[in-house]
N, C-alpha and C. Protein backbone atom coordinates (compact mmCIF):
# COMPACT_ATOMS: atom_id res chain seq x y z
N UNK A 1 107.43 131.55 50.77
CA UNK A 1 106.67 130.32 50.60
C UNK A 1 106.85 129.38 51.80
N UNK A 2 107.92 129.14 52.27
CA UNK A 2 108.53 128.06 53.15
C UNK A 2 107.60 128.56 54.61
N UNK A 3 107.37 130.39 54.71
CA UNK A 3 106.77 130.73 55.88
C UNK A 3 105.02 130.52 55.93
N UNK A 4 104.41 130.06 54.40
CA UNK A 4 103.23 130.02 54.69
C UNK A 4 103.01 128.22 54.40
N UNK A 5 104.07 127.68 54.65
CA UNK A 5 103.92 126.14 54.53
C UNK A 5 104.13 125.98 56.43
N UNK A 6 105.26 126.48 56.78
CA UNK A 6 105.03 126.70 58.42
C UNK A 6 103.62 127.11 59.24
N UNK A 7 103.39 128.07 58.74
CA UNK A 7 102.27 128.30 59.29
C UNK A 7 100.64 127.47 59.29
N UNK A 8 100.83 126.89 58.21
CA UNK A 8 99.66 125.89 57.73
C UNK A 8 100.11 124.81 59.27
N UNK A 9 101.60 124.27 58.77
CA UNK A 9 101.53 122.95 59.73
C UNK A 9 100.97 123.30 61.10
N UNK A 10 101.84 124.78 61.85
CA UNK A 10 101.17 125.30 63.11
C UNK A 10 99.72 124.82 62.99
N UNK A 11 99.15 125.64 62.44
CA UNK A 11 97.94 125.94 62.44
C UNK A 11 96.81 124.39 62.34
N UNK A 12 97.54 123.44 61.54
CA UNK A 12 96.72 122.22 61.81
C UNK A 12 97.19 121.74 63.36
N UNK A 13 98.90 121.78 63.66
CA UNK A 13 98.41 121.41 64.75
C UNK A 13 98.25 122.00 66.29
N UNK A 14 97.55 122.93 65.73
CA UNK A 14 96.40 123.70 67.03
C UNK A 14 95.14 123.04 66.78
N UNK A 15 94.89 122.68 65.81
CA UNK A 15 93.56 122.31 65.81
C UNK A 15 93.44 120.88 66.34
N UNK A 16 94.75 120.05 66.53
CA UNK A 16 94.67 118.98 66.62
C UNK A 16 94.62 118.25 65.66
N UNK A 17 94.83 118.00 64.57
CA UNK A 17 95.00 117.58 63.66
C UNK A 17 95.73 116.45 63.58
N UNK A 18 94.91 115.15 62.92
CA UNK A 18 95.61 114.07 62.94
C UNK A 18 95.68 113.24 61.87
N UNK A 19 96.07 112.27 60.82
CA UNK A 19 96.17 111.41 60.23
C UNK A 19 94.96 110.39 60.11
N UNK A 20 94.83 110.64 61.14
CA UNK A 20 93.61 109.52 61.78
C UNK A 20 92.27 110.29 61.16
N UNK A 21 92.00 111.35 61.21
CA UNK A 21 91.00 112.39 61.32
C UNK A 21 90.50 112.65 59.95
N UNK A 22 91.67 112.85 58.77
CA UNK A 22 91.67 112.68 57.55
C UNK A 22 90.95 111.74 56.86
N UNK A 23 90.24 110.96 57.39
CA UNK A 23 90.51 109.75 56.59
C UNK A 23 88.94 109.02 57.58
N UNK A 24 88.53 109.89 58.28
CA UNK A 24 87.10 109.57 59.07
C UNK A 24 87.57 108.29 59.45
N UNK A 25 88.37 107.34 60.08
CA UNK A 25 88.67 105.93 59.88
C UNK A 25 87.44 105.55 61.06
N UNK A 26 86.72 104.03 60.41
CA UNK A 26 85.74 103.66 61.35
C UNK A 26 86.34 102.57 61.67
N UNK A 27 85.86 101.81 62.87
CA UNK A 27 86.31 100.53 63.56
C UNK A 27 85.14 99.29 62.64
N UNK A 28 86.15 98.67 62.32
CA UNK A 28 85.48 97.63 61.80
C UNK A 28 85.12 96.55 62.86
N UNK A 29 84.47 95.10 62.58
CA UNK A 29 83.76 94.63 63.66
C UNK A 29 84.33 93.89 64.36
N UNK A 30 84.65 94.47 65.92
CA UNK A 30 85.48 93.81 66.62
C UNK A 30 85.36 92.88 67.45
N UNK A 31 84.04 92.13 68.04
CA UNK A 31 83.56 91.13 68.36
C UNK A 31 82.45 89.95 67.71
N UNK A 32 83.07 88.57 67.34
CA UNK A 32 82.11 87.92 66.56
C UNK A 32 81.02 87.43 67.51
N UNK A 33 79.47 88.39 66.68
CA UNK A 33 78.48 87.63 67.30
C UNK A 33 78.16 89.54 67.30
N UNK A 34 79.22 90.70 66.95
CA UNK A 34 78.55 92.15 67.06
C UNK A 34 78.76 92.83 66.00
N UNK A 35 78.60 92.26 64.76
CA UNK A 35 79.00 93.19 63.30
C UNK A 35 79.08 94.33 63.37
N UNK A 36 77.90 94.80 64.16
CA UNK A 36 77.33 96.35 64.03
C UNK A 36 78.29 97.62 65.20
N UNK A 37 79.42 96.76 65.81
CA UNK A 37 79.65 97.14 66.83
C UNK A 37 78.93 97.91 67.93
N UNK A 38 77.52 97.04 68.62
CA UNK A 38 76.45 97.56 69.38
C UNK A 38 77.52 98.52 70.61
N UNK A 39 76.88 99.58 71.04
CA UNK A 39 77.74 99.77 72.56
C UNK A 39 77.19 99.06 74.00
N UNK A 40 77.65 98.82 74.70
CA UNK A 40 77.19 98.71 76.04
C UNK A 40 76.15 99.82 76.58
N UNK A 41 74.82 99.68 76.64
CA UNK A 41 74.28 100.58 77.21
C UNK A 41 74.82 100.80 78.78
N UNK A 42 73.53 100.97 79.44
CA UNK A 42 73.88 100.99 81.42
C UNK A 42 73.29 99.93 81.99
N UNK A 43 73.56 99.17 82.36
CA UNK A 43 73.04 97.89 82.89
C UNK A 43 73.52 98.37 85.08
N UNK A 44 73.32 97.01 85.49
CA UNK A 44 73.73 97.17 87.12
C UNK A 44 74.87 97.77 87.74
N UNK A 45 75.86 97.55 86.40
CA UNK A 45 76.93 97.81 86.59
C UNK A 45 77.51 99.61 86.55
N UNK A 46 76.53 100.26 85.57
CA UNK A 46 76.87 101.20 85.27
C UNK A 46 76.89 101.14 83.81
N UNK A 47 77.40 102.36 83.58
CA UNK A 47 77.16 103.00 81.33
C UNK A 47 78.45 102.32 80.91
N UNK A 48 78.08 101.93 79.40
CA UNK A 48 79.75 102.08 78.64
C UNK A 48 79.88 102.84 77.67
N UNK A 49 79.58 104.33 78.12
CA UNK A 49 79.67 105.38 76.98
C UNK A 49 81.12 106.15 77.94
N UNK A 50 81.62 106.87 76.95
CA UNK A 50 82.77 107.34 77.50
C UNK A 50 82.65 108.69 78.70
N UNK A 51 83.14 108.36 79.20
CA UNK A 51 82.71 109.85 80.20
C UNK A 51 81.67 109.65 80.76
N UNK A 52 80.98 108.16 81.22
CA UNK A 52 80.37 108.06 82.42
C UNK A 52 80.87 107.58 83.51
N UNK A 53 79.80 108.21 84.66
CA UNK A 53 80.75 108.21 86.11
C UNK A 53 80.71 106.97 86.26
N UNK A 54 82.01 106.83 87.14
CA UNK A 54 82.27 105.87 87.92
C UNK A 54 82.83 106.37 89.41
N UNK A 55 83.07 105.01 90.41
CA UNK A 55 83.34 105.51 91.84
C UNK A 55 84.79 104.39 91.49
N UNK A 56 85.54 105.50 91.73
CA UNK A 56 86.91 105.17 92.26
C UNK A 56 87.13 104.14 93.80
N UNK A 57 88.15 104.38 94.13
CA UNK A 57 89.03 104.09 95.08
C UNK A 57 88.75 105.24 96.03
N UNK A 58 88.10 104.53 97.49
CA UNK A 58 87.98 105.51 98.98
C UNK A 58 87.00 106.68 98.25
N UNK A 59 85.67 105.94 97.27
CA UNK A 59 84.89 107.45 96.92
C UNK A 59 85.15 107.95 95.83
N UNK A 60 86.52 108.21 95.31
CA UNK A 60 86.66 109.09 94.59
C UNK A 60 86.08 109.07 93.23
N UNK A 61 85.06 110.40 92.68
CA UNK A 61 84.30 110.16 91.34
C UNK A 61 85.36 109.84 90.13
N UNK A 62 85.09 109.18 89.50
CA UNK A 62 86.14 109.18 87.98
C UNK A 62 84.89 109.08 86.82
N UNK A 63 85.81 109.20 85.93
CA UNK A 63 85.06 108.83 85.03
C UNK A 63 85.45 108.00 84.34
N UNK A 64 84.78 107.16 82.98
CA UNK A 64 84.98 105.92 82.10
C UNK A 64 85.60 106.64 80.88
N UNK A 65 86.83 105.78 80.88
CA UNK A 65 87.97 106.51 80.17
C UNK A 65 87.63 105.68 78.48
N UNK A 66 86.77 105.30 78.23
CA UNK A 66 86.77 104.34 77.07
C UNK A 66 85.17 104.52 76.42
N UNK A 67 85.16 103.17 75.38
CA UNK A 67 83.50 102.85 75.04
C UNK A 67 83.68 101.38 75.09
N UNK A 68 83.37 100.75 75.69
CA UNK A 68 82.68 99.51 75.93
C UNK A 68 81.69 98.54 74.42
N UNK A 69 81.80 97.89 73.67
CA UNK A 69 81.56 96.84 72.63
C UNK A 69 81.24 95.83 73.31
N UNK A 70 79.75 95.75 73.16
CA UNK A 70 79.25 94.61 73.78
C UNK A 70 79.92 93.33 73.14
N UNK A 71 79.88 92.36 74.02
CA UNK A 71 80.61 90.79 73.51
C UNK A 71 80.78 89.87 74.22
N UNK A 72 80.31 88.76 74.01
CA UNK A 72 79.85 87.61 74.82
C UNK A 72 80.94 87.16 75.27
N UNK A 73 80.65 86.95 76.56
CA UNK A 73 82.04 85.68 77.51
C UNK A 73 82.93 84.88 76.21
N UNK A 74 83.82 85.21 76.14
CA UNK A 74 84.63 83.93 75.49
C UNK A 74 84.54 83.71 74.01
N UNK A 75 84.23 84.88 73.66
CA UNK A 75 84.10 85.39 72.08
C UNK A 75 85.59 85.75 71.59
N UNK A 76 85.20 85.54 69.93
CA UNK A 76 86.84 85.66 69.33
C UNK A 76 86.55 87.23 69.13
N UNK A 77 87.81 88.18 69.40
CA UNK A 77 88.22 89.53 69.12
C UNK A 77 88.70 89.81 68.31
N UNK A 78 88.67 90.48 67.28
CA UNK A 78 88.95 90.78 65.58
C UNK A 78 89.65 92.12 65.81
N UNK A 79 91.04 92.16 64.26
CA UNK A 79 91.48 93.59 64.01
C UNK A 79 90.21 94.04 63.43
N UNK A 80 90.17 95.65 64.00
CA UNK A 80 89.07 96.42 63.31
C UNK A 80 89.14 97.11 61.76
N UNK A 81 91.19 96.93 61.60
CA UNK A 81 91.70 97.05 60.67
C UNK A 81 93.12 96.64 60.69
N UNK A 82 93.89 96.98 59.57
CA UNK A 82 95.56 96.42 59.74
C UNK A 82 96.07 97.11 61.01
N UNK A 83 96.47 95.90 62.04
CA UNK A 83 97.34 96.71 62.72
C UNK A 83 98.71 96.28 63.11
N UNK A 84 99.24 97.30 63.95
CA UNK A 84 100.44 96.56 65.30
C UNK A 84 100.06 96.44 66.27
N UNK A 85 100.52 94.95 66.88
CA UNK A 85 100.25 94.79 68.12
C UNK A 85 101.82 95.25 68.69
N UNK A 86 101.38 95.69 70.16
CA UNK A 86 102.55 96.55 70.64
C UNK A 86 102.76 96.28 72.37
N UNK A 87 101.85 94.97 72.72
CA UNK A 87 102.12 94.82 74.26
C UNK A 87 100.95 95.05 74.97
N UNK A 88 101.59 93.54 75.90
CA UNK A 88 100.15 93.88 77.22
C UNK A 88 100.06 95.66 77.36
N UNK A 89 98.42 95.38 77.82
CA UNK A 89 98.02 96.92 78.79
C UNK A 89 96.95 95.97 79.51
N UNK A 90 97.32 96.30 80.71
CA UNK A 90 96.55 95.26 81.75
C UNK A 90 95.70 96.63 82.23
N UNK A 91 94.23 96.41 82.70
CA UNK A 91 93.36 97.55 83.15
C UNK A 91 93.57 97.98 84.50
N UNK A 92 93.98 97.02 85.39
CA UNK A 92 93.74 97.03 87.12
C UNK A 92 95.18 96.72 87.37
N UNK A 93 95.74 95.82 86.56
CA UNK A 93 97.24 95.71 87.34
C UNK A 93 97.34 94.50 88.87
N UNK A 94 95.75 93.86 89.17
CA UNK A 94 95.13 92.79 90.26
C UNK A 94 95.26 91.72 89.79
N UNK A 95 95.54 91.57 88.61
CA UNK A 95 95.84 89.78 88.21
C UNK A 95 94.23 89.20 88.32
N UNK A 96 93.38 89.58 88.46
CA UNK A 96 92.19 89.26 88.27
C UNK A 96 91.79 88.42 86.91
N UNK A 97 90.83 87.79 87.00
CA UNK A 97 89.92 87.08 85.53
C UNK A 97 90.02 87.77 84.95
N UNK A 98 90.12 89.11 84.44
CA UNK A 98 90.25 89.89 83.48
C UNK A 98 90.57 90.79 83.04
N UNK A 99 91.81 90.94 84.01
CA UNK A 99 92.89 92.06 84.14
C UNK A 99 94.02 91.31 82.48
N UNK A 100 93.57 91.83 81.33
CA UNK A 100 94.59 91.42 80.46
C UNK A 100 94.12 92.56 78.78
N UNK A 101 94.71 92.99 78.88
CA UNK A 101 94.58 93.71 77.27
C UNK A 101 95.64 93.76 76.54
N UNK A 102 95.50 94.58 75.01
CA UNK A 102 96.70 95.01 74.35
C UNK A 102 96.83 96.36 73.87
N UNK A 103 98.01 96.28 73.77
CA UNK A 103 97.84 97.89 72.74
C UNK A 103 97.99 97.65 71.46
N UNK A 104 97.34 98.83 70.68
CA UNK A 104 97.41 98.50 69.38
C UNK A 104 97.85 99.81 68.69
N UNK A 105 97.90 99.63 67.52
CA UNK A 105 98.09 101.08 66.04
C UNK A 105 97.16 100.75 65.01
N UNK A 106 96.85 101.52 63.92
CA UNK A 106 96.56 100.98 62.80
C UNK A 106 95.47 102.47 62.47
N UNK A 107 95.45 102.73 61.24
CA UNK A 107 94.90 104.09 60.57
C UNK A 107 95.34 105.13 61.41
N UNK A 108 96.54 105.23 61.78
CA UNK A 108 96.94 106.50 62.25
C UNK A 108 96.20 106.84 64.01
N UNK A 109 95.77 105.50 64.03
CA UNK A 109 95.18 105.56 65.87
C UNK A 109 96.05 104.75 66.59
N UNK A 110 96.13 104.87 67.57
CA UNK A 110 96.75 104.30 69.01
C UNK A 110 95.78 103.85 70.10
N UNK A 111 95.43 102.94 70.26
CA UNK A 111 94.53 102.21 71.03
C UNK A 111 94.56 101.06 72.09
N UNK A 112 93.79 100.81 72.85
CA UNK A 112 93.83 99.62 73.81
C UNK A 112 92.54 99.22 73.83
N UNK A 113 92.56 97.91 74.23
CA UNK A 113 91.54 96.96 74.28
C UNK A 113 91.50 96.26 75.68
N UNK A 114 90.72 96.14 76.37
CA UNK A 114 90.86 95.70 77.74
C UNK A 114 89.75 94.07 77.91
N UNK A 115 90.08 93.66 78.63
CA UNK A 115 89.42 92.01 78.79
C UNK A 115 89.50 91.33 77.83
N UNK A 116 90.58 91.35 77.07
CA UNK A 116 90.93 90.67 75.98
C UNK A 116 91.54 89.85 76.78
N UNK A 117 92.00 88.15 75.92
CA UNK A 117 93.73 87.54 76.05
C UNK A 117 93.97 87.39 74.63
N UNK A 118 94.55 88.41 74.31
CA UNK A 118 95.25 88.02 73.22
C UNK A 118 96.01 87.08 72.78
N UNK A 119 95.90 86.14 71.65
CA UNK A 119 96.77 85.15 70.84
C UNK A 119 98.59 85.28 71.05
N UNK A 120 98.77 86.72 70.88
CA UNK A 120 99.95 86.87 70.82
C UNK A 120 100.02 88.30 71.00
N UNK A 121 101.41 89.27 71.63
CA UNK A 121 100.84 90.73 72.09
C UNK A 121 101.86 91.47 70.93
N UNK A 122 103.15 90.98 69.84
CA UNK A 122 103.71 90.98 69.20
C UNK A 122 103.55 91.42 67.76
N UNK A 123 103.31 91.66 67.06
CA UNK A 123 103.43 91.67 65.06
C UNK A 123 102.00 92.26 64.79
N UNK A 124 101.67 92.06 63.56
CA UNK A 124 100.59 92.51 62.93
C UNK A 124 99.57 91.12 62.51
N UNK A 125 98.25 92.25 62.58
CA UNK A 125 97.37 91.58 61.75
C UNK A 125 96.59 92.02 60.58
N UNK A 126 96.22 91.94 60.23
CA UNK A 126 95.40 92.40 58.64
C UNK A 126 94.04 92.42 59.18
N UNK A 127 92.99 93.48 58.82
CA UNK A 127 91.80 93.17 59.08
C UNK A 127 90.78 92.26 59.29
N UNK A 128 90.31 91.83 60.32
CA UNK A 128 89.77 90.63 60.84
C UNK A 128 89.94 89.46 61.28
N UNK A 129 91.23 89.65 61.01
CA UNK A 129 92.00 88.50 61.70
C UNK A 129 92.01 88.44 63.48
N UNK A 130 91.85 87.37 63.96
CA UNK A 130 91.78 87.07 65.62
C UNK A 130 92.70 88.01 66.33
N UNK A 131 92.55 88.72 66.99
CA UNK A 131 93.30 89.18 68.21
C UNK A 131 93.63 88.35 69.25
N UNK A 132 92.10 87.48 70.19
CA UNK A 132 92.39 87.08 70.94
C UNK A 132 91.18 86.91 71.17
N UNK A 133 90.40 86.44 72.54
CA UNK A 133 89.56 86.04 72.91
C UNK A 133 88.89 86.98 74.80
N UNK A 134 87.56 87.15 74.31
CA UNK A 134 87.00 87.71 75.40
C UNK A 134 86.78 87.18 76.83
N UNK A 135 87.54 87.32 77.69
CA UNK A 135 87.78 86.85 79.04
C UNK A 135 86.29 87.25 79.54
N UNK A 136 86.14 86.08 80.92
CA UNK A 136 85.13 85.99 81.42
C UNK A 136 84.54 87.12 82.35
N UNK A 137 83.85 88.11 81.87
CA UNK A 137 83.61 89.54 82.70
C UNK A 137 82.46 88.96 83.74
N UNK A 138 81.39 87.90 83.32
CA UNK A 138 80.71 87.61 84.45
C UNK A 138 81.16 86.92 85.67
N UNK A 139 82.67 86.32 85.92
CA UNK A 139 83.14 85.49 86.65
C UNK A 139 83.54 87.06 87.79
N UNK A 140 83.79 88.25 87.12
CA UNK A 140 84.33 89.04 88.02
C UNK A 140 83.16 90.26 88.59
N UNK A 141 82.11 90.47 87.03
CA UNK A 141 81.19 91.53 87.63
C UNK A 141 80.02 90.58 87.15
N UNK A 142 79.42 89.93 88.20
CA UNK A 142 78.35 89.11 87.49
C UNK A 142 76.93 90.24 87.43
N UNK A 143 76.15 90.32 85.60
CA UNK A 143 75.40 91.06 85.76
C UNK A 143 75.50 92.15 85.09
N UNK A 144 76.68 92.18 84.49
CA UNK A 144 77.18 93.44 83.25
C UNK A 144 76.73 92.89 82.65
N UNK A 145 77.24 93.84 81.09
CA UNK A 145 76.95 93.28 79.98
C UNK A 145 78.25 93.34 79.35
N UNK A 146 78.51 91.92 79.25
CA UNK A 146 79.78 91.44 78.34
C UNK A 146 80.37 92.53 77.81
N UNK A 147 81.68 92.90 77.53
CA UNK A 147 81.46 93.84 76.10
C UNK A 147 83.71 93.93 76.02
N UNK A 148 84.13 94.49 75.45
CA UNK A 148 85.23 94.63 75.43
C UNK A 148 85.55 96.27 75.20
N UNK A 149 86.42 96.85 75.89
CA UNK A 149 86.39 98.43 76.54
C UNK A 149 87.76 98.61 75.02
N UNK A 150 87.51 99.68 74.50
CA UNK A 150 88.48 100.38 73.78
C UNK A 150 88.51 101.62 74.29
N UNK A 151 89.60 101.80 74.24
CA UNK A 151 90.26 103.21 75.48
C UNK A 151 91.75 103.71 74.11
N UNK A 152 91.44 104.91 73.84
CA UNK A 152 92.72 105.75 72.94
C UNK A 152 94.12 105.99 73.75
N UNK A 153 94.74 105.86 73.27
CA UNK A 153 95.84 105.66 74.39
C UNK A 153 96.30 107.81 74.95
N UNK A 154 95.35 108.33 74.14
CA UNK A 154 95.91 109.71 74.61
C UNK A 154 95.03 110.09 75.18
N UNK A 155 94.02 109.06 75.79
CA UNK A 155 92.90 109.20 76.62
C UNK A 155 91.64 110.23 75.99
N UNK A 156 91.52 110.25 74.85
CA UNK A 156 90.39 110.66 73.74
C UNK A 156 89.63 110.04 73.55
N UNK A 157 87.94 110.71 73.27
CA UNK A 157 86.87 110.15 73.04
C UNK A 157 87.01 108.92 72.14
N UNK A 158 87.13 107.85 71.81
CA UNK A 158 87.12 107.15 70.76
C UNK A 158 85.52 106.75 69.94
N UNK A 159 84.49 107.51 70.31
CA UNK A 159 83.59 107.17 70.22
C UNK A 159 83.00 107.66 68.70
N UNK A 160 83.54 108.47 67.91
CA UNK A 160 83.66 108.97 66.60
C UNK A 160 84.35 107.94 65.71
N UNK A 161 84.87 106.75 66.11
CA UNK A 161 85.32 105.82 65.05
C UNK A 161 84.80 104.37 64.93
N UNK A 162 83.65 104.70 65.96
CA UNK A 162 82.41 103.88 65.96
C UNK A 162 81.09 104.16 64.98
């Protein structure tokens, strides 16, 4: 018995199998003024779907490690559900207008949020409660479209919990 309870666990995790996955968990609405959590289409700037190109540093192609949630300059940022907050994650590391995010937990996901300033980067919140507030993306890329970037911290599509 004990060898076909082993083998089950293997076997889920080859498949990848997660907590998170169980349970279809969706993102509830993380910018007020976007219930529906719209995405960033492609504007001047470029796409905010995950896995579109971008140009690196000296050329180099990359790609967009996240999905982008449209959201107006200076909008309040909401838990999408109960979470932990767990510490800055700054995007650029330039001290720029909008070099400021957090990390988060909550339904068995691990996540970051980028162009946030969070209230506080410390404890929990309960669903819908303020995170923090949407820093000014037109002061740095004038001509995007607003939005706040969620990026999985194991660098996974997050675009299935949309």
């Amino acid at each position: 018995m004990k060898l076909y309870i082993l083998c089950g666990v293997l076997f889920l995790a080859v498949l990848g199998y997660s907590p998170a996955d169980a349970n279809t968990v969706k993102f509830g609405s993380l910018c007020c003024g976007n219930p529906n959590n719209n995405k960033r289409g492609c504007d001047v700037k470029g796409c905010g779907y995950f896995g579109a190109p971008r140009n690196g540093k000296k050329g180099v192609k990359q790609k967009h490690g996240g999905l982008d949630i449209e959201c107006e300059d200076g909008s309040t940022i909401n838990a999408p559900f109960d979470v932990t907050l767990n510490g800055k994650s700054a995007p650029y590391g330039n001290s720029n207008a909008i070099d400021n995010g957090i990390k988060l937990n909550g339904e068995g996901l691990c996540f970051k949020l980028f162009y946030v300033k969070p209230d506080k980067y410390y404890g929990s919140l309960k669903k819908g409660e303020k995170i923090g507030t949407l820093l000014p993306m037109q002061k740095v890329y004038p001509g995007i479209t607003s939005h706040v970037h969620v990026q999985m911290c194991d660098k996974s599509d997050p675009t299935k919990y949309f």
